[in-house]
Protein backbone atom coordinates (compact mmCIF):
# COMPACT_ATOMS: atom_id res chain seq x y z
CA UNK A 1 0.00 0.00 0.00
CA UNK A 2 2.67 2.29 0.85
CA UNK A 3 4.19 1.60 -2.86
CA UNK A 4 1.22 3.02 -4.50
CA UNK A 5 1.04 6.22 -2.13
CA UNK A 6 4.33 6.92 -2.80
CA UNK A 7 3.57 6.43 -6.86
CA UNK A 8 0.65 8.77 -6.43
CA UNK A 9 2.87 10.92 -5.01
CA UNK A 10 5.33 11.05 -7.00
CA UNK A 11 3.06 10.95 -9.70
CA UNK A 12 0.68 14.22 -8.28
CA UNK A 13 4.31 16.69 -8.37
CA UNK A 14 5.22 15.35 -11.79
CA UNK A 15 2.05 15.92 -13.16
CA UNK A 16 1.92 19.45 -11.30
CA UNK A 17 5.54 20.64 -12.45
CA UNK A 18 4.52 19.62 -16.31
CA UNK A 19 0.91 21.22 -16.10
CA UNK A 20 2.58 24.78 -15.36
CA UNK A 21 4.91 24.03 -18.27
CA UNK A 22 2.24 23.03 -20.90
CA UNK A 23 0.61 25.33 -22.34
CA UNK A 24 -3.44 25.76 -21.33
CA UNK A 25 -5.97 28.30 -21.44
CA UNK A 26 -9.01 27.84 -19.94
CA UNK A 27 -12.08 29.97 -20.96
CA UNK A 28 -15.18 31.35 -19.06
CA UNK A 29 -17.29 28.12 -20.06
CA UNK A 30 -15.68 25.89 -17.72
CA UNK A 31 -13.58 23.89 -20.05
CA UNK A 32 -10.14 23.18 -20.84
CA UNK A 33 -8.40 24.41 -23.73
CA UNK A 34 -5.67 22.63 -24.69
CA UNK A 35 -2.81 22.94 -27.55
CA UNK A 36 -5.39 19.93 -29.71
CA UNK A 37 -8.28 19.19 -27.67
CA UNK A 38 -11.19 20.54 -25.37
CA UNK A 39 -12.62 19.22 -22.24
CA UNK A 40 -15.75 20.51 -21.44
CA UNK A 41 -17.34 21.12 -18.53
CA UNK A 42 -14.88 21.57 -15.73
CA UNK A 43 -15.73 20.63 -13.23
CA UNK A 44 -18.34 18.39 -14.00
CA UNK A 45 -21.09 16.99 -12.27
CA UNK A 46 -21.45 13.18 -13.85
CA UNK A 47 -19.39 13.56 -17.27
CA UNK A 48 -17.44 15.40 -19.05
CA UNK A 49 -17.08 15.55 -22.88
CA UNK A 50 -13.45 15.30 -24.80
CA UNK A 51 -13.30 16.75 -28.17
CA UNK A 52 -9.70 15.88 -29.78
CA UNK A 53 -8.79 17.73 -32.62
CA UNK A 54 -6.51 15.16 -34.14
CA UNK A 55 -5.83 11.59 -33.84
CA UNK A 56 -4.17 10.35 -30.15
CA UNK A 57 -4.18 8.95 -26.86
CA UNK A 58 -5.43 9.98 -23.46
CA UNK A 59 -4.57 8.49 -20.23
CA UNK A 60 -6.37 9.53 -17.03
CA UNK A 61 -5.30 8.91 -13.56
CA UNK A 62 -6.85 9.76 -10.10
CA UNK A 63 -5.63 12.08 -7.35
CA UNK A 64 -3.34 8.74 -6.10
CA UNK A 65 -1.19 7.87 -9.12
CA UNK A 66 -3.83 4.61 -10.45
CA UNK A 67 -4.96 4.71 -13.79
CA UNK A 68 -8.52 5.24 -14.42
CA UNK A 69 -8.99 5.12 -18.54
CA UNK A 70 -6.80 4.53 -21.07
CA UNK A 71 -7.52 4.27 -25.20
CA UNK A 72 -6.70 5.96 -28.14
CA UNK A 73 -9.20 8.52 -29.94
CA UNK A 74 -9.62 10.03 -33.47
CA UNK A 75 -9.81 13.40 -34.92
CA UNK A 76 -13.59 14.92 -33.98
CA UNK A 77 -14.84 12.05 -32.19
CA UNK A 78 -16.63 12.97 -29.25
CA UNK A 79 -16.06 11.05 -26.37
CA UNK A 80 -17.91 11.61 -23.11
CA UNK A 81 -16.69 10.18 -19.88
CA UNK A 82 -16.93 10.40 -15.81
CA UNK A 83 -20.20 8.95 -15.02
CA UNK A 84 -19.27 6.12 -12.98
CA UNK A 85 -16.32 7.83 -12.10
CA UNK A 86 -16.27 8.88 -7.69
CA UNK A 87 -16.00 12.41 -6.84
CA UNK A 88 -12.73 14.04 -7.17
CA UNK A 89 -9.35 15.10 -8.85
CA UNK A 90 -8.47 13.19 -12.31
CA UNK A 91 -5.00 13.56 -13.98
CA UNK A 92 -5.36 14.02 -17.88
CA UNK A 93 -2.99 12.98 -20.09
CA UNK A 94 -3.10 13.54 -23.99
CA UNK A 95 -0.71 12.75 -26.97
CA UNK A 96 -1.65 13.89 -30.44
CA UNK A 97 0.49 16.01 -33.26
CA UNK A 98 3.68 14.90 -31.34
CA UNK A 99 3.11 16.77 -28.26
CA UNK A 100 1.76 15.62 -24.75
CA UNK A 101 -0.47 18.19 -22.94
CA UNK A 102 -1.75 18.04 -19.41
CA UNK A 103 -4.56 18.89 -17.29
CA UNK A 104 -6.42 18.38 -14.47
CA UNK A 105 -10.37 17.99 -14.30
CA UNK A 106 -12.56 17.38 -11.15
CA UNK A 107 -15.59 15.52 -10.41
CA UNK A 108 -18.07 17.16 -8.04
């Protein structure tokens, strides 16, 4: 147990240094942004809708390190996700166009 709080550690200031080094503008909507994609609403209340704007992968993790979801998208699919998800912080990552952006989204 103490492995994976130390991952999700680990994993939480990683994630936090590369977030303030990507990138991301978030609007008055209550989405995200990014450099290829939008997540939209954030936060949400039981899901939240990813709109990629090119071909990629997104892996999401929660506040302790653990994967949630992992797959791999295409260009203008919509993709809605969270609703079986428990209230809280969720790690985003994204590759597409040969860059990796990062966010964070919660779940109220």
């Amino acid at each position: 147990m103490k492995k994976g709080i130390y991952l999700g550690l680990l994993f939480s200031l990683i994630f936090t240094a590369n977030t303030f080094a990507q990138e991301q503008v978030s609007n008055t909507a209550g989405s995200s942004k990014l450099s290829f994609s939008t997540i939209s609403p954030n936060p949400f209340q039981s899901q939240f809708t990813f709109r990629p704007e090119a071909d990629g992968k997104i892996v999401i993790f929660n506040s302790d390190g653990y994967r949630v979801q992992e797959f791999y998208f295409k260009k203008d699919q919509v993709i809605e996700l969270g609703n079986d998800w428990p209230k809280g912080l969720y790690h985003v990552k994204i590759f597409g166009l040969g860059r990796t952006d990062f966010t964070k989204i919660r779940k109220d």
